[in-house]
Protein backbone atom coordinates (compact mmCIF):
# COMPACT_ATOMS: atom_id res chain seq x y z
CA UNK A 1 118.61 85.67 44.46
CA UNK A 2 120.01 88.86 43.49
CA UNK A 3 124.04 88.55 42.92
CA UNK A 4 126.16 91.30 45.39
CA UNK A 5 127.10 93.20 42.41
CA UNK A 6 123.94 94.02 41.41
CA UNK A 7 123.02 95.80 44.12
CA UNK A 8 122.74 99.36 44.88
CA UNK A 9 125.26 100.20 48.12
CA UNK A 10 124.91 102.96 50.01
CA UNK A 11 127.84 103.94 52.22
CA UNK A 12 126.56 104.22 55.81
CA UNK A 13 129.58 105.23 58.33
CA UNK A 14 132.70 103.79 59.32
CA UNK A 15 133.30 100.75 61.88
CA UNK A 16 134.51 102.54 64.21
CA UNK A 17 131.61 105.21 64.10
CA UNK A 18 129.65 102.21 65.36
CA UNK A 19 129.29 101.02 69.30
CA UNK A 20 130.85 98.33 69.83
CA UNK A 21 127.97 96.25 70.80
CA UNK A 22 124.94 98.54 70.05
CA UNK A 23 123.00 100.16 67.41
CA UNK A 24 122.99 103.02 65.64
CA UNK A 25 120.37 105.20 63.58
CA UNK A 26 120.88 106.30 59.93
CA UNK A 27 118.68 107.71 57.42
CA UNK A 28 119.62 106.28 53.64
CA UNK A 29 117.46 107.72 50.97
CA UNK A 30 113.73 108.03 52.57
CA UNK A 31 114.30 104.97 55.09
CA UNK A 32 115.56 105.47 58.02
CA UNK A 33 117.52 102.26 60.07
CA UNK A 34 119.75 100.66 62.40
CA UNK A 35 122.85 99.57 61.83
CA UNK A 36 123.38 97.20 64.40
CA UNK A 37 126.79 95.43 65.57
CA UNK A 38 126.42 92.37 67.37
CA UNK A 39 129.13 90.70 69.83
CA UNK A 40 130.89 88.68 67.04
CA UNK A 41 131.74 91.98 65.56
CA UNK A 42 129.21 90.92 62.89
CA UNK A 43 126.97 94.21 61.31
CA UNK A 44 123.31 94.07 60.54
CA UNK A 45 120.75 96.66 59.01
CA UNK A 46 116.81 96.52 60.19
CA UNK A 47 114.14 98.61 59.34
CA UNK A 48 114.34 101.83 62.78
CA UNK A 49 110.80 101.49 63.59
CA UNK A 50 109.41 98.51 65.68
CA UNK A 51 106.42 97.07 63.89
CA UNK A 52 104.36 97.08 67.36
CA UNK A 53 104.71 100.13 68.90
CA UNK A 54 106.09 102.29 66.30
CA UNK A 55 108.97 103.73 67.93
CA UNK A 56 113.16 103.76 67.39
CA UNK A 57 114.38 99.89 67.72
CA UNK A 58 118.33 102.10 67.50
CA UNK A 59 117.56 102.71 71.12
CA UNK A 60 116.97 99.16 72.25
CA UNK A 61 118.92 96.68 73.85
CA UNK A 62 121.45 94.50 71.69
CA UNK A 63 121.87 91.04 72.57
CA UNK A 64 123.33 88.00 70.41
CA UNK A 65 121.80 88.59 67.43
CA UNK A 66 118.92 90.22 68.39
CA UNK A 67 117.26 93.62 69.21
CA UNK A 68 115.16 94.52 72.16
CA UNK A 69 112.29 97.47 71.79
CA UNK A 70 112.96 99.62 74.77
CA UNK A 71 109.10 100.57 74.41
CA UNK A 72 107.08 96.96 75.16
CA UNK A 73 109.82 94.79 74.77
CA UNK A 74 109.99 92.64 71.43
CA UNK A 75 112.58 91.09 70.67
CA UNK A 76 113.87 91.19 66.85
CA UNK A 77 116.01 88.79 65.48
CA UNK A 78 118.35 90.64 63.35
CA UNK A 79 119.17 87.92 60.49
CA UNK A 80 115.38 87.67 59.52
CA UNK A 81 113.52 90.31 61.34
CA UNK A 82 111.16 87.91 62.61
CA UNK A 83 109.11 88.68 66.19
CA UNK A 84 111.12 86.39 68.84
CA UNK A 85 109.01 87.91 71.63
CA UNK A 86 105.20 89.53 72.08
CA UNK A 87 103.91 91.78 71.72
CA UNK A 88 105.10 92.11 68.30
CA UNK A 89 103.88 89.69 66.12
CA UNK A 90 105.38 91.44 62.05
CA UNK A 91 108.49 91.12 61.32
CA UNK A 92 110.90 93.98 60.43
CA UNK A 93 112.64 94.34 57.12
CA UNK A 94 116.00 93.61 57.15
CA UNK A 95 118.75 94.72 54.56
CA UNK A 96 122.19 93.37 53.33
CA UNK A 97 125.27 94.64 55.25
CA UNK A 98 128.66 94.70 53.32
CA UNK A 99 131.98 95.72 55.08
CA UNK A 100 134.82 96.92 52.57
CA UNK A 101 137.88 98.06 54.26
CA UNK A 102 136.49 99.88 57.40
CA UNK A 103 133.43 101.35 55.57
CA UNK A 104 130.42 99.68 56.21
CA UNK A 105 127.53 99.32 53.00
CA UNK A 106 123.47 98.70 52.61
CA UNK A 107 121.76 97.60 50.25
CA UNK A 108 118.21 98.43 50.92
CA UNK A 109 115.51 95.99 50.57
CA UNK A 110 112.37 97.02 49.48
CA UNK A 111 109.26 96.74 52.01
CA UNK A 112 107.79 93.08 52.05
């Protein structure tokens, strides 16, 4: 496991650039994501793109700790990017989230 420190942290936005329940969409280097913050205030990154039907998972439905795509309608957990729901069956990548002060920080993880 790779210590915190060793990691290379973007800056993304601030918290309060974020809905309060919701996701938004951010381009860092050549990837582009979703920050996503959940109803425990808690802040997740995923890969944008749903790995079914290849469209913008920023513009699905948040619940719990999951992410709806608006398109077919899999369901993403956002912890592990694994397929809760068909059609989807890969999982998305997920990066680490780090909140200092009210900035919010990814470190990207490369494709598995």
């Amino acid at each position: 496991m790779t210590a915190e420190t060793d990691l290379d942290w973007i800056r993304v936005c601030r918290l309060d650039e974020l809905p309060t329940v919701g996701a938004a969409r951010a381009q860092l280097d050549d990837r582009i994501v979703s920050i996503v913050r959940v109803e425990d205030g808690s802040v997740h990154c995923i890969d944008d793109e749903c790995t079914h039907g290849k469209v913008s998972l920023s513009e699905g439905e948040v619940s719990a700790c999951t992410i709806e795509c608006w398109l077919h309608g899999s369901r993403f957990d956002l912890r592990t990017g694994e397929p809760l729901s068909p059609p989807a069956t890969v999982p998305v990548v997920v990066h680490t989230v780090k909140i200092e002060g009210d900035d919010v920080f990814v470190a990207l993880t490369e494709e598995n």
